[in-house]
C-alpha atoms as a PDB file:
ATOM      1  CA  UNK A   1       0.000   0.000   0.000  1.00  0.00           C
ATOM      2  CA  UNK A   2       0.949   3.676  -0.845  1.00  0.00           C
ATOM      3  CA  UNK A   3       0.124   5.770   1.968  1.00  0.00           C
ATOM      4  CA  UNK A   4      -0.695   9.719   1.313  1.00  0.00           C
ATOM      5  CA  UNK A   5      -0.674  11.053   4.641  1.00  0.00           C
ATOM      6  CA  UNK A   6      -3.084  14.004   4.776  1.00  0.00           C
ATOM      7  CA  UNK A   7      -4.415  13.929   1.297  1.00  0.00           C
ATOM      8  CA  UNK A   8      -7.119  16.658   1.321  1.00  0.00           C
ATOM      9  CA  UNK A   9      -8.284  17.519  -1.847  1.00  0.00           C
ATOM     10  CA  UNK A  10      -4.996  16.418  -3.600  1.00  0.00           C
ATOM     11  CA  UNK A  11      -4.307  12.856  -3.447  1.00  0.00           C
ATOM     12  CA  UNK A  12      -1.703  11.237  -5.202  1.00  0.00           C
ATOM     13  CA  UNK A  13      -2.604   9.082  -8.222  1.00  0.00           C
ATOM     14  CA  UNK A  14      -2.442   5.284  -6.553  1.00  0.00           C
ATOM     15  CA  UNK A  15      -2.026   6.577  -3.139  1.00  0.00           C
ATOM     16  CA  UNK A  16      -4.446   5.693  -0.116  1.00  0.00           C
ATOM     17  CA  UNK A  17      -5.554   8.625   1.440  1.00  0.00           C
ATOM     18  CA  UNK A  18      -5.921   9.818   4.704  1.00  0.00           C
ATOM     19  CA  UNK A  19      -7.242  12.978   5.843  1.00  0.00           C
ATOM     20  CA  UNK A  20      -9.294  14.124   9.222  1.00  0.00           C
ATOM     21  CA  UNK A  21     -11.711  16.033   6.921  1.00  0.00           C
ATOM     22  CA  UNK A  22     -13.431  13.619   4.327  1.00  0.00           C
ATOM     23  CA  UNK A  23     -13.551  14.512   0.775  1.00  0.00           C
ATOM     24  CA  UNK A  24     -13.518  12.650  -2.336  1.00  0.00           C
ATOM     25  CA  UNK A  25     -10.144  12.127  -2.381  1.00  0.00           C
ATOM     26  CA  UNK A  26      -9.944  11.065   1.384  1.00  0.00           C
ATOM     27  CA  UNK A  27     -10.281   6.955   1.596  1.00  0.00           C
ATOM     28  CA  UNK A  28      -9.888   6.747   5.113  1.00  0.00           C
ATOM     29  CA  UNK A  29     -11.250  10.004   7.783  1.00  0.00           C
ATOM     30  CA  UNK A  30      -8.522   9.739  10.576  1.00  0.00           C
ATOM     31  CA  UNK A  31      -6.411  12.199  12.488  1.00  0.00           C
ATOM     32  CA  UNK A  32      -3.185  10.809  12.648  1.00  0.00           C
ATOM     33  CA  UNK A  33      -3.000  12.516  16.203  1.00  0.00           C
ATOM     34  CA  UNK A  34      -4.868   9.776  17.615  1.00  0.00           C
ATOM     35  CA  UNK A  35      -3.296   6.603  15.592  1.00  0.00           C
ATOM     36  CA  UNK A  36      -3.221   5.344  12.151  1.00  0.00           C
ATOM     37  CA  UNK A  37      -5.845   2.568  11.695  1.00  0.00           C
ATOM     38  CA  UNK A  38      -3.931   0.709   9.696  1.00  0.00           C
ATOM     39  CA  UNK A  39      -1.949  -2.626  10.486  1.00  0.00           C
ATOM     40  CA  UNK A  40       1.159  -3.456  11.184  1.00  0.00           C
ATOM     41  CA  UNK A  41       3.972  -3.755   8.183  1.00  0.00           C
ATOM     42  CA  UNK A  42       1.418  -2.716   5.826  1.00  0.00           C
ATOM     43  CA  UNK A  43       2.581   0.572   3.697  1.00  0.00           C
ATOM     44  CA  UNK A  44       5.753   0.426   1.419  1.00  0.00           C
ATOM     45  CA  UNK A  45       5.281   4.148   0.661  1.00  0.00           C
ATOM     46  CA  UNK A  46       4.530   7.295   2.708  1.00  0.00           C
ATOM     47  CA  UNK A  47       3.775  10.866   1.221  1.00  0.00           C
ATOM     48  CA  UNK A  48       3.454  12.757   3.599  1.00  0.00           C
ATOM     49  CA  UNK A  49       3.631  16.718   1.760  1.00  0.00           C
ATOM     50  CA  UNK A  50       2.500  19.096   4.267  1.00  0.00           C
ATOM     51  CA  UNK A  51       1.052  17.807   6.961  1.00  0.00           C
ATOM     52  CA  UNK A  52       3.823  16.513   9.644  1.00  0.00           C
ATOM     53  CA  UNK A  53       4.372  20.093  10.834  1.00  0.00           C
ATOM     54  CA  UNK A  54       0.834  20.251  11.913  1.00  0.00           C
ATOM     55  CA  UNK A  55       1.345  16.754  14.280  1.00  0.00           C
ATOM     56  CA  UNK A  56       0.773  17.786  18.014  1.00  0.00           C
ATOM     57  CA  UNK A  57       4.058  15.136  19.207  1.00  0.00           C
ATOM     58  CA  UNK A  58       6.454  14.150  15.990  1.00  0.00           C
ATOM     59  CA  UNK A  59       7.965  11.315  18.001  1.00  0.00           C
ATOM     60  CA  UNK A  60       4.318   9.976  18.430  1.00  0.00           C
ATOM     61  CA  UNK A  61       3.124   9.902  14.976  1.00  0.00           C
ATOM     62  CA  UNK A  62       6.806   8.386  13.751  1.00  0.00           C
ATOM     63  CA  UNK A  63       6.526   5.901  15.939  1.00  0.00           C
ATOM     64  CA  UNK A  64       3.061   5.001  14.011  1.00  0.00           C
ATOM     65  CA  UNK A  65       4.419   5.409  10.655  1.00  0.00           C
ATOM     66  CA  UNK A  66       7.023   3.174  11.452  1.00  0.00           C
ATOM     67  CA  UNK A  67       4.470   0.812  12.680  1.00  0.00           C
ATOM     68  CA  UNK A  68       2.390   0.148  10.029  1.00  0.00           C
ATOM     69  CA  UNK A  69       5.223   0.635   7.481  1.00  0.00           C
ATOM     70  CA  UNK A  70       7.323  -2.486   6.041  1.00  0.00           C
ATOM     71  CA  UNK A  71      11.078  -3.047   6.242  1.00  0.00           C
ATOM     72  CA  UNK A  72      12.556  -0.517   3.542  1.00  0.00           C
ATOM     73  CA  UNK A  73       9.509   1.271   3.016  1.00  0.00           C
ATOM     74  CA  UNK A  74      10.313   4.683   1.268  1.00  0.00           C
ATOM     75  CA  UNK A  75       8.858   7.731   3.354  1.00  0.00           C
ATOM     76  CA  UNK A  76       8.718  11.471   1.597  1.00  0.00           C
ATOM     77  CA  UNK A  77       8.446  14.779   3.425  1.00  0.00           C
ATOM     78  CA  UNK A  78       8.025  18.023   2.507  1.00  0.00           C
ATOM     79  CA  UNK A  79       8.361  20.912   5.001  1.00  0.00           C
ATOM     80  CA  UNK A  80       8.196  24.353   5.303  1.00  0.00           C
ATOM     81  CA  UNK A  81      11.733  25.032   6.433  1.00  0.00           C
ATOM     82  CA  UNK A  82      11.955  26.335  10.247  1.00  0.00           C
ATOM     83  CA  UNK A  83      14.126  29.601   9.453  1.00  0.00           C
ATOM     84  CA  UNK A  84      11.692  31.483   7.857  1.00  0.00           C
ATOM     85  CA  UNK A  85       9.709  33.927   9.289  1.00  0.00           C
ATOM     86  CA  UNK A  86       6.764  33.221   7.719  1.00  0.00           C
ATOM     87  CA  UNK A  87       6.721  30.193   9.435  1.00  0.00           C
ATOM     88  CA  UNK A  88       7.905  31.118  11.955  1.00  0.00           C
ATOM     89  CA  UNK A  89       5.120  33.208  12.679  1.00  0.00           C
ATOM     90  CA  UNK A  90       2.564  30.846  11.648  1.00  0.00           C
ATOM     91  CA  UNK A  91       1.005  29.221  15.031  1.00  0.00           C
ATOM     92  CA  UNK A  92      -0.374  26.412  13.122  1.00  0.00           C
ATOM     93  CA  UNK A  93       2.878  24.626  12.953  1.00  0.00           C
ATOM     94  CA  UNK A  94       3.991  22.727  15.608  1.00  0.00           C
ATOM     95  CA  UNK A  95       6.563  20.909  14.112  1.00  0.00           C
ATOM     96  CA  UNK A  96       9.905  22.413  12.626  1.00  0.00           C
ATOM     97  CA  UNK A  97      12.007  20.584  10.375  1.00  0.00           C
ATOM     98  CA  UNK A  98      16.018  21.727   8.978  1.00  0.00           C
ATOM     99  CA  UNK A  99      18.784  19.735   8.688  1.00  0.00           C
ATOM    100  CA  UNK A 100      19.161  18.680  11.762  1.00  0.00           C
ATOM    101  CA  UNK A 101      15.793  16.377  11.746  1.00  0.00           C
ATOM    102  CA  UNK A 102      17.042  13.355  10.042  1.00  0.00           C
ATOM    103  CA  UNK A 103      19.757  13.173  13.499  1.00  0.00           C
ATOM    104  CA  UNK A 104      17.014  12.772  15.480  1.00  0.00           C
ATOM    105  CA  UNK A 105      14.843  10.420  14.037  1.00  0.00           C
ATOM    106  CA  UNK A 106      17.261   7.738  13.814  1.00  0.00           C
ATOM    107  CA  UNK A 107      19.842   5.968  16.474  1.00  0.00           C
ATOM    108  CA  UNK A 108      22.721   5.323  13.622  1.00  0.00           C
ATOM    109  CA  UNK A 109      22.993   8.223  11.395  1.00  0.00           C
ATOM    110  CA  UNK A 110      24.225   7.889   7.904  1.00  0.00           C
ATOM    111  CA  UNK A 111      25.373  11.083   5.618  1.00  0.00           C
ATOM    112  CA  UNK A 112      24.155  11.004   1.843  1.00  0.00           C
ATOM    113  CA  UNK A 113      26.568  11.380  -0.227  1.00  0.00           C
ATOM    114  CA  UNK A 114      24.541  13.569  -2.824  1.00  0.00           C
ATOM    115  CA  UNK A 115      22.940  15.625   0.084  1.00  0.00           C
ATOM    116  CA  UNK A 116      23.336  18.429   1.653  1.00  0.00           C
ATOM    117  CA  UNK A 117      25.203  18.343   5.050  1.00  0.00           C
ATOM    118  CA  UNK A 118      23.191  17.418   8.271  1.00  0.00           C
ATOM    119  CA  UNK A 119      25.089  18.692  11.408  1.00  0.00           C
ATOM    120  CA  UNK A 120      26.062  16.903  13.934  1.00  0.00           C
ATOM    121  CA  UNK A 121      23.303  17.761  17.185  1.00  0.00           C
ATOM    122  CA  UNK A 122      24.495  18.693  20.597  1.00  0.00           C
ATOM    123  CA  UNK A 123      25.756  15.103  22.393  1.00  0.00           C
ATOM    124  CA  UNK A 124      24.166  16.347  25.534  1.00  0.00           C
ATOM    125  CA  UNK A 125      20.683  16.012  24.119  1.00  0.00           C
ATOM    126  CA  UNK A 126      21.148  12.195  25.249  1.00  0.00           C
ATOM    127  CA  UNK A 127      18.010  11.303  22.909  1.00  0.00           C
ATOM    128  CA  UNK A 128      17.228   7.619  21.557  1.00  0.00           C
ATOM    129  CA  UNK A 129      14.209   7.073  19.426  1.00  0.00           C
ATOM    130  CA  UNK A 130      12.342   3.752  19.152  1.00  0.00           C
ATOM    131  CA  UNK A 131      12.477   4.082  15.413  1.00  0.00           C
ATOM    132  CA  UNK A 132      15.025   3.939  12.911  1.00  0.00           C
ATOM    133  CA  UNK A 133      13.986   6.119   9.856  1.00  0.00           C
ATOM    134  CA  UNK A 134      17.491   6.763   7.987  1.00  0.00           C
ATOM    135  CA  UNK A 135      17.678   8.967   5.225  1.00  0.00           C
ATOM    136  CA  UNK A 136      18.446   8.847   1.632  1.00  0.00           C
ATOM    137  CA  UNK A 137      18.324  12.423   0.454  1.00  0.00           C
ATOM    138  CA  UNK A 138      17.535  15.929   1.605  1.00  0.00           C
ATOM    139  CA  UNK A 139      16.269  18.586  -0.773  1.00  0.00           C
ATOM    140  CA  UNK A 140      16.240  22.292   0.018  1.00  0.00           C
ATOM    141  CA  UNK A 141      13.823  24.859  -2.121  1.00  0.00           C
ATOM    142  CA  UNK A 142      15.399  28.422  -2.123  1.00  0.00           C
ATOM    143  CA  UNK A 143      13.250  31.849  -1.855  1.00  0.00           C
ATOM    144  CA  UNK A 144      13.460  33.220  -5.641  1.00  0.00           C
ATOM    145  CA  UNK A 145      15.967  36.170  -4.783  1.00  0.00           C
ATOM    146  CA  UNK A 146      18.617  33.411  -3.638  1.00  0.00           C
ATOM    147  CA  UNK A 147      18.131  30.769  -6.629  1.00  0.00           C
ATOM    148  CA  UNK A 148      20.253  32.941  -9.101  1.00  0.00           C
ATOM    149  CA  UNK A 149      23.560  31.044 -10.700  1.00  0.00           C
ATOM    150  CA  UNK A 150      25.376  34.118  -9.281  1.00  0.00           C
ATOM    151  CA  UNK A 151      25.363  32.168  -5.738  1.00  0.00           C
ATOM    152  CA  UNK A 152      28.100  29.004  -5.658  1.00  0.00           C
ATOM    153  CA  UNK A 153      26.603  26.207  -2.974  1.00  0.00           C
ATOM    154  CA  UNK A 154      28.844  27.031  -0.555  1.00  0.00           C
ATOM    155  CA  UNK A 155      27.482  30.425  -0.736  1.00  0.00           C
ATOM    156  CA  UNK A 156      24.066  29.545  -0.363  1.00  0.00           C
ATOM    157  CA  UNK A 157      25.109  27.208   2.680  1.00  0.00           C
ATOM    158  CA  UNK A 158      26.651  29.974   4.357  1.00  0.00           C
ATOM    159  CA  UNK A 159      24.020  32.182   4.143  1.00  0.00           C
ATOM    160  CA  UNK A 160      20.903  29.868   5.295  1.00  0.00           C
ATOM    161  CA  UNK A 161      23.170  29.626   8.137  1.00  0.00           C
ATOM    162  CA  UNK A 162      23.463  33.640   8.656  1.00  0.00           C
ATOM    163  CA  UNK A 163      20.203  34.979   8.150  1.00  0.00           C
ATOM    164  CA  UNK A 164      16.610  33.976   7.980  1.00  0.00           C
ATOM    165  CA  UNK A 165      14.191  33.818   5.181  1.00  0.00           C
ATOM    166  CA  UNK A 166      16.898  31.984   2.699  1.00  0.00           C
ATOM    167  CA  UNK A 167      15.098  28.862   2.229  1.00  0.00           C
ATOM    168  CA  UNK A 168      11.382  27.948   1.843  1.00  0.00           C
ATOM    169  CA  UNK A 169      10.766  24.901   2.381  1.00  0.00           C
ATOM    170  CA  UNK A 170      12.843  21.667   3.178  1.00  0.00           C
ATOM    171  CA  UNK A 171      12.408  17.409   1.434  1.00  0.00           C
ATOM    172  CA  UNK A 172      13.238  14.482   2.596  1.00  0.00           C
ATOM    173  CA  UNK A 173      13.218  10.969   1.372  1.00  0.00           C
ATOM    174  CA  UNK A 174      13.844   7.804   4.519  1.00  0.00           C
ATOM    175  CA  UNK A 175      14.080   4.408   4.465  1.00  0.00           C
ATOM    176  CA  UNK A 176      12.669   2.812   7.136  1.00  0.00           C
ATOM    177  CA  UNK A 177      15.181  -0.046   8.841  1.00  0.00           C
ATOM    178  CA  UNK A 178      13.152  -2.877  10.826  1.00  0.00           C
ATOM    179  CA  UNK A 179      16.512  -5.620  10.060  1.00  0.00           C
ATOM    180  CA  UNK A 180      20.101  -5.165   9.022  1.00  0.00           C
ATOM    181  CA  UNK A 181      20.332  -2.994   6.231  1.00  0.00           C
ATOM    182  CA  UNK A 182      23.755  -3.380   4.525  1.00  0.00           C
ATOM    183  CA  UNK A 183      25.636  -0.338   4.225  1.00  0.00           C
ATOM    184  CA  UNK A 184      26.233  -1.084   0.437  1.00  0.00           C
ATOM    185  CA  UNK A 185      22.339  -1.458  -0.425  1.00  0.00           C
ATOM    186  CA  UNK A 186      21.516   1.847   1.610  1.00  0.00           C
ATOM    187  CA  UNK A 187      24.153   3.518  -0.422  1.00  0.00           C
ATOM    188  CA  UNK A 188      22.290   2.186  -3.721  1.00  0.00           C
ATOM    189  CA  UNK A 189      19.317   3.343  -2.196  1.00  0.00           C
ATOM    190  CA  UNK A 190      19.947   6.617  -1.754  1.00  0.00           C
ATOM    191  CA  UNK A 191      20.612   7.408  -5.249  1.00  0.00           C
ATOM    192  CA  UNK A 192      17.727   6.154  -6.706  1.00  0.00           C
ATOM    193  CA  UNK A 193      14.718   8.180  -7.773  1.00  0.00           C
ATOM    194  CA  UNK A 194      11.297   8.322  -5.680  1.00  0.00           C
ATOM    195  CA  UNK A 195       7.912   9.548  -6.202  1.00  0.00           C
ATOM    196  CA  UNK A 196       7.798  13.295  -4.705  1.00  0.00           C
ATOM    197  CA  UNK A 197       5.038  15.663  -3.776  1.00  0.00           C
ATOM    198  CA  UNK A 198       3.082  17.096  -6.653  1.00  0.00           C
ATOM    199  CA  UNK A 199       3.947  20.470  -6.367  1.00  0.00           C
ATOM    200  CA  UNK A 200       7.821  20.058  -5.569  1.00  0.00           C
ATOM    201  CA  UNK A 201       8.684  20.521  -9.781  1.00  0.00           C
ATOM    202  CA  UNK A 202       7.759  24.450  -9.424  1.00  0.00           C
ATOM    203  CA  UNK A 203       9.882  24.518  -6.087  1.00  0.00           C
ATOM    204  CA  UNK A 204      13.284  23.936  -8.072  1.00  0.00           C
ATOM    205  CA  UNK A 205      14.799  26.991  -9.904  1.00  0.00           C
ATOM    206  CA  UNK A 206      14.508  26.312 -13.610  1.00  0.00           C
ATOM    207  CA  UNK A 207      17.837  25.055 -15.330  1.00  0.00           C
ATOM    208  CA  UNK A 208      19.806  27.170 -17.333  1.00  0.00           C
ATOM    209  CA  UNK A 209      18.889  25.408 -20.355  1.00  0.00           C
ATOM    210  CA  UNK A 210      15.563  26.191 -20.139  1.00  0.00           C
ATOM    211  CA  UNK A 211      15.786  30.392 -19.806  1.00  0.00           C
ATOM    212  CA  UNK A 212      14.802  31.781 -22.895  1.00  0.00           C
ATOM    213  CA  UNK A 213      17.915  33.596 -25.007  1.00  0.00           C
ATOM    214  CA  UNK A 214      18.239  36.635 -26.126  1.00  0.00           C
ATOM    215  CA  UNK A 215      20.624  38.118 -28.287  1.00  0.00           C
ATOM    216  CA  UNK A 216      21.944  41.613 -27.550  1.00  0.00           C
ATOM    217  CA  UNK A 217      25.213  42.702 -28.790  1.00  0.00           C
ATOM    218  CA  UNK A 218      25.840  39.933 -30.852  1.00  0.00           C
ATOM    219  CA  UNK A 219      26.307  37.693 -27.193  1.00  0.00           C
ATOM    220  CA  UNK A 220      23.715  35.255 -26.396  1.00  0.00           C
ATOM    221  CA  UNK A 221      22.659  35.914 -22.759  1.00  0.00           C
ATOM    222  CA  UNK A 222      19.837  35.012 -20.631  1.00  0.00           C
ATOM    223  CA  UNK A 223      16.525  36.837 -21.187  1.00  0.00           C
ATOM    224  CA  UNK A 224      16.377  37.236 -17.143  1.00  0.00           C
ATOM    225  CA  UNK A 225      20.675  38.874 -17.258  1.00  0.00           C
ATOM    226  CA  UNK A 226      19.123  41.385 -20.001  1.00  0.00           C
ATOM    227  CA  UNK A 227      16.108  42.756 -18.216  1.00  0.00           C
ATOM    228  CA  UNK A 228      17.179  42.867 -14.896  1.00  0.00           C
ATOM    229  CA  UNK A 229      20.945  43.661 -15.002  1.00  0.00           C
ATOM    230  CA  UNK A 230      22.162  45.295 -18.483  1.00  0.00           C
ATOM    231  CA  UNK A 231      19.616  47.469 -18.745  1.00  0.00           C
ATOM    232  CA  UNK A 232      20.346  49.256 -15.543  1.00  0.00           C
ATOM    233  CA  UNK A 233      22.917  52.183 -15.388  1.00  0.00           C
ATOM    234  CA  UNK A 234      26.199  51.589 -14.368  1.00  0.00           C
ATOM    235  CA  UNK A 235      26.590  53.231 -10.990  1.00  0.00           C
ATOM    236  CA  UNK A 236      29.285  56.315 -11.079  1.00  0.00           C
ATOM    237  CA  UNK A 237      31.419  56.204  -8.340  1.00  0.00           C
ATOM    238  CA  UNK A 238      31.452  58.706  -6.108  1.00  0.00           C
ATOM    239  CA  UNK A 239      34.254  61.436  -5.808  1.00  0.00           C
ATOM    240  CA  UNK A 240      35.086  63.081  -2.483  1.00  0.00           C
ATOM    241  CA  UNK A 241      37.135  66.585  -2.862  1.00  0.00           C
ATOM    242  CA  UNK A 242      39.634  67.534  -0.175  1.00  0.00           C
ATOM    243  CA  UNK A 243      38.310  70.199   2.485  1.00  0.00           C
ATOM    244  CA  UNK A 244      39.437  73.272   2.357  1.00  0.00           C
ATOM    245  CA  UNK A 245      42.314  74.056   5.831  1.00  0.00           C
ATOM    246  CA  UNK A 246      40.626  75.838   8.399  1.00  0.00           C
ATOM    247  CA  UNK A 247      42.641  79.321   8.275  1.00  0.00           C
ATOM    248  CA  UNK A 248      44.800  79.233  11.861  1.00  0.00           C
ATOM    249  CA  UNK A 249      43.107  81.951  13.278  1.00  0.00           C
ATOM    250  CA  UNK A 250      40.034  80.292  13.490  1.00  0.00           C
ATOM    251  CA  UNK A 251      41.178  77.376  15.573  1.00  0.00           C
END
């Protein structure tokens, strides 16, 4: 079974949906605050886009998940990302997810490869979890100002890590681990390709290939370059004259 956790209106083709409100997409009314009725080792696949942040206790509702889910099941989230004010702000959300979240939802932490960097969390937290949800690969979707080629990824890393408001929202693909995994076989796994939220395609900045060209000058440049950056003025830098001496008599 393909579970899409809190479905509303938008279910994903060949999902099963759950949602506390019922709708026509909604195949089962349940609020996963209060348990999943599902049975045990029975979902190979968890979307759950959205809806985790609005959980009253994470730990709780993991703990579920990882219930009814099989060994290796594949579980997708999407996020808002906690360092945004407009989340921030927002007293709906009870969760918040970065990239410290995969740390704490597992007891034996692996690093993706392809993935951004999860830091290391505080060793006095002391925290074990009764689940072991390891992940694959982490995702972050950029506010528009700060998905320009003129930032390098290590820029961008530094500067979700300076200021607020850099990054949007925040995806994550898991595997869930009920035996021994080999390391080998998680490694495969992690560069494989999932199913992802609907919307995620118009979170990723589109690729160079696919801005429309312009030619100005006989130099083929992006349409975006032209409008917003050659057709401005080049600043004139200011000049600063000396001041005239104070006569001596004055001072």
């Amino acid at each position: 079974m393909k579970l899409d956790l809190g479905c509303g209106d938008h279910k994903h083709t060949g999902f099963f949906g759950i949602d506390r409100v019922g709708g026509t997409d909604v195949d089962l009314v349940c609020d996963f605050n209060y348990g999943i009725r599902l049975p045990e080792n029975s979902v190979e696949f968890i979307m759950a886009s959205r809806s985790l942040p609005y959980a009253s206790d994470l730990f709780s509702i993991m703990s579920d998940l990882y219930r009814v889910s099989i060994h290796k099941a594949i579980i997708c989230i999407l996020a808002p990302y906690a360092h945004h004010y407009r989340h921030m702000s927002n007293p709906y959300l009870k969760q918040k997810f970065d990239e410290y979240t995969p740390r704490y939802l597992t007891n034996h932490f692996l690093q993706p490869p392809d993935s951004p960097i999860c830091p290391p969390v505080p060793s006095y937290t002391g925290y074990s979890v009764p689940f072991d949800f390891r992940l694959l690969r982490m995702e972050l979707f950029y506010e528009q100002p700060f998905v320009s080629p003129m930032y390098e990824p290590d820029e961008l890393d530094m500067l979700k890590h300076l200021q607020p408001n850099v990054v949007s929202e925040i995806m994550y693909h898991f595997v869930v681990i009920k035996k021994d995994l080999p390391l080998v076989e998680w490694d495969w796994m992690s560069k494989q390709s999932y199913p992802e939220p609907l919307w995620v395609p118009s979170l990723r900045p589109a690729r160079p290939s696919e801005e429309p060209l312009i030619e100005q000058d006989k130099v083929i440049i992006p349409a975006a370059v032209t409008k917003e950056q050659l057709t401005k003025p080049p600043r004139t830098p200011k000049t600063f004259h000396n001041r005239k001496k104070i006569p001596r008599k004055f001072l």
